[in-house]
C-alpha atoms as a PDB file:
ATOM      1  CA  UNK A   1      -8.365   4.145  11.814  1.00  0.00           C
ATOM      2  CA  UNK A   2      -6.973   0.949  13.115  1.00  0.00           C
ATOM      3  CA  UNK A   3      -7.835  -2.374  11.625  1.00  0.00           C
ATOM      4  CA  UNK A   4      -7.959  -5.580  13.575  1.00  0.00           C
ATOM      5  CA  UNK A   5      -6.612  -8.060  11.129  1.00  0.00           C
ATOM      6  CA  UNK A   6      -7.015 -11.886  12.351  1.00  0.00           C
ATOM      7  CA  UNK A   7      -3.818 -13.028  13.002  1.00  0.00           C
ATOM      8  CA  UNK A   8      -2.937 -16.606  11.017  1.00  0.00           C
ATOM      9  CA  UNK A   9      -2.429 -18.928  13.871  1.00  0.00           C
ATOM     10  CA  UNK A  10       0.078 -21.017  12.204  1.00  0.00           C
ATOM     11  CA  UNK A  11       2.590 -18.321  11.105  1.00  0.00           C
ATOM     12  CA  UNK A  12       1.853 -15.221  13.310  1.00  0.00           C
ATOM     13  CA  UNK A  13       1.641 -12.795  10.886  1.00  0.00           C
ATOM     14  CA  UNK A  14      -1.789 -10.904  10.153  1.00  0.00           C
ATOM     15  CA  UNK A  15      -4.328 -11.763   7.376  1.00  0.00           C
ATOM     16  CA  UNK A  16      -5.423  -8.955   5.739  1.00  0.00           C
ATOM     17  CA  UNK A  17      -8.421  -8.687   3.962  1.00  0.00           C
ATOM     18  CA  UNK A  18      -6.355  -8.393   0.759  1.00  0.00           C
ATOM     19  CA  UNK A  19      -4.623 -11.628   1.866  1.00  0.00           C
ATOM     20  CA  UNK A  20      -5.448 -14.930   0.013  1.00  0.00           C
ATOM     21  CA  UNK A  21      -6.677 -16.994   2.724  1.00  0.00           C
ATOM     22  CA  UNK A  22      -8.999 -20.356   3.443  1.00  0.00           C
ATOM     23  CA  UNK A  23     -10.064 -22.332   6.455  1.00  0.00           C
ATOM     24  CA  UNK A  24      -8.426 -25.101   7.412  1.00  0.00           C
ATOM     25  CA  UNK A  25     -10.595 -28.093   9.303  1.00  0.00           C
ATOM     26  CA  UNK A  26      -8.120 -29.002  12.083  1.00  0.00           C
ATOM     27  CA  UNK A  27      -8.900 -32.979  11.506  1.00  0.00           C
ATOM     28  CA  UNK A  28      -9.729 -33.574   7.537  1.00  0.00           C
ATOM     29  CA  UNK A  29     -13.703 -33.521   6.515  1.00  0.00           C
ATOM     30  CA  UNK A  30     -13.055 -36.940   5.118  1.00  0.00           C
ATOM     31  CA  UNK A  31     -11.327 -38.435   8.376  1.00  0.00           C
ATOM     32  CA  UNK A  32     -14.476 -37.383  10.467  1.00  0.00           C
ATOM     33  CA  UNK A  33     -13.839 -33.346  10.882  1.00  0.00           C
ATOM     34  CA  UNK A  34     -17.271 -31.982   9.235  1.00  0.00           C
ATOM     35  CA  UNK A  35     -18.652 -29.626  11.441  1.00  0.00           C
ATOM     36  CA  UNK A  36     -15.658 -29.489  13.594  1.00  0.00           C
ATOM     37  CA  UNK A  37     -13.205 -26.532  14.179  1.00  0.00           C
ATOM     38  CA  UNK A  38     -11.550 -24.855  11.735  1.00  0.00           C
ATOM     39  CA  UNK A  39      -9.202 -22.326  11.762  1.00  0.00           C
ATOM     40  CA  UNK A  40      -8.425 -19.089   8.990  1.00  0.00           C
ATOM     41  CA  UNK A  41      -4.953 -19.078   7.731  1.00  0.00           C
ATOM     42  CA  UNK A  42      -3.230 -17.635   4.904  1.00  0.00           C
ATOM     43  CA  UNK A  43      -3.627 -19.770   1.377  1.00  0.00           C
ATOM     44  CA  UNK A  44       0.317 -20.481   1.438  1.00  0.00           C
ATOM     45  CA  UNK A  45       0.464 -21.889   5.289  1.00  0.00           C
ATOM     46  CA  UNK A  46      -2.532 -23.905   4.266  1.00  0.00           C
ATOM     47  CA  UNK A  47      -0.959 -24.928   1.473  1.00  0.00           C
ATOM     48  CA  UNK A  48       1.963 -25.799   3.070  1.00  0.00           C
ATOM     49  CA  UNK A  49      -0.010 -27.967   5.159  1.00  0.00           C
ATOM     50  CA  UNK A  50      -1.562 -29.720   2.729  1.00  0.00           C
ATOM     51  CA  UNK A  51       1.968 -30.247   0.367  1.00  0.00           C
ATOM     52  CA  UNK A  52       4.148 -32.159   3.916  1.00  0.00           C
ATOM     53  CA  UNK A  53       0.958 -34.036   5.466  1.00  0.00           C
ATOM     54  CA  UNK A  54      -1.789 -36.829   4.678  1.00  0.00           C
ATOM     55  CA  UNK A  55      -5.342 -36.184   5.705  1.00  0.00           C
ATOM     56  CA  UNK A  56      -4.105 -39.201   8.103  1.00  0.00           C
ATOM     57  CA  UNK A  57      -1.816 -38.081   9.029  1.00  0.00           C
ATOM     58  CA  UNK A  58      -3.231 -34.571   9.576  1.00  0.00           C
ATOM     59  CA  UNK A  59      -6.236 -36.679  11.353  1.00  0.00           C
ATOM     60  CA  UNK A  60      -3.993 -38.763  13.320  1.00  0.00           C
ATOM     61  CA  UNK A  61      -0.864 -36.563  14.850  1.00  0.00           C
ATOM     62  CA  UNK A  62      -1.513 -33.331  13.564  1.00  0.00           C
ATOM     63  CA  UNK A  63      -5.433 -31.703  14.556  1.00  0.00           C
ATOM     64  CA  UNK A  64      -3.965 -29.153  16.096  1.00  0.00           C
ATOM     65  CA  UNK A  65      -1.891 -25.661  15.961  1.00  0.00           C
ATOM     66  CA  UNK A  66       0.854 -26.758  17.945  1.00  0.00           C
ATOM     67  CA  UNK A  67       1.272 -30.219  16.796  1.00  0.00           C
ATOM     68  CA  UNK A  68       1.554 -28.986  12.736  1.00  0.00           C
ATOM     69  CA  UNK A  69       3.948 -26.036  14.374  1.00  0.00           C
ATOM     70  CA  UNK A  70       6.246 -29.067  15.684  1.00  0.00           C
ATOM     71  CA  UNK A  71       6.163 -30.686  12.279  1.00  0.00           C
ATOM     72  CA  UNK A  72       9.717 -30.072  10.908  1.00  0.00           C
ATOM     73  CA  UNK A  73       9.191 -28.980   8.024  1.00  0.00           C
ATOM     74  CA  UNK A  74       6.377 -26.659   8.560  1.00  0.00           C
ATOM     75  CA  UNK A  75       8.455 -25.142  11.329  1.00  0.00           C
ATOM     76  CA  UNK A  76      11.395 -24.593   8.778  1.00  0.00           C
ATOM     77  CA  UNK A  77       8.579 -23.405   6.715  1.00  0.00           C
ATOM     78  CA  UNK A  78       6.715 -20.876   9.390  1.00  0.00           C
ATOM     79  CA  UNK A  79      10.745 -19.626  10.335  1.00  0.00           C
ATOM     80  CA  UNK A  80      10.455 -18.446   6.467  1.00  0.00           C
ATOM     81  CA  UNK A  81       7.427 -17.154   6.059  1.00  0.00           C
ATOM     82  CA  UNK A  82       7.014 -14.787   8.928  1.00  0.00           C
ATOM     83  CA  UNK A  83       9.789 -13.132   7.677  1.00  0.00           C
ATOM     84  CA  UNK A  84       7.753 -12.199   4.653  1.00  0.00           C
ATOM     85  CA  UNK A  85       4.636  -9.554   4.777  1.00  0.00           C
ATOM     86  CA  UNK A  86       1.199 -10.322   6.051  1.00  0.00           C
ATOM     87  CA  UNK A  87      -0.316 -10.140   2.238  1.00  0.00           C
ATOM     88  CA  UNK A  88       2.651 -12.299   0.398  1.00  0.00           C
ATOM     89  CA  UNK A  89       1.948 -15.528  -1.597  1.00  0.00           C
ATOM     90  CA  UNK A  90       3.928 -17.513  -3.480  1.00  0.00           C
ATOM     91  CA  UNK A  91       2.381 -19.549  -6.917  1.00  0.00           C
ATOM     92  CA  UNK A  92       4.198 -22.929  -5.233  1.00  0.00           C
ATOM     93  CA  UNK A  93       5.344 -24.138  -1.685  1.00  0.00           C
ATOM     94  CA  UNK A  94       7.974 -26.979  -2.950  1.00  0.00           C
ATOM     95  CA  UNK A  95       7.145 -30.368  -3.943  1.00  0.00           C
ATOM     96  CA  UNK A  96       4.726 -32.142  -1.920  1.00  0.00           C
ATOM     97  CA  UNK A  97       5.988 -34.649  -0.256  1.00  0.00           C
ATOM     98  CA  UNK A  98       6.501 -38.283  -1.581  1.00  0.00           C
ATOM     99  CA  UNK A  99       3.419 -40.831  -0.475  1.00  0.00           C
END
């Protein structure tokens, strides 16, 4: 029997049920994204998110897919991780990123 994984949108790679995963609210709840879209990615691509940008900055430049794919370091990041298999997680992402 064939499953039909959702696929993380940031990385490409499936999300198992296995998988640690969480939704990510395209523009922050605090910078006026309640109720608006969110999408399911793995825990470490959120993560990753969360370690290179600001909720401003994620509200400002970055609420959506493609903009936070043309980040440079989240690309650098997504070239690594879809290398690795749909259920891997790492404990840490790197440093976040000085403010």
């Amino acid at each position: 029997m064939e499953r039909d994984d959702p696929i993380c949108p940031l990385c490409g790679r499936p999300i198992p049920p296995e998988a640690r995963q969480s939704l990510h609210h395209l523009v922050p709840k605090l910078r006026g994204g309640k109720g608006g879209p969110v999408v399911r990615l793995h825990q470490i691509c959120h993560d990753e998110i969360h370690a290179t940008l600001t909720e401003t900055e994620l509200a400002r430049d970055y609420a959506s897919i493609e903009a936070l794919r043309g980040h440079p370091r989240i690309a650098r990041f997504v070239a690594w991780v879809a290398k690795r298999p749909p259920g891997f997680h790492s404990r840490g992402v790197g440093p976040r990123r000085r403010r």
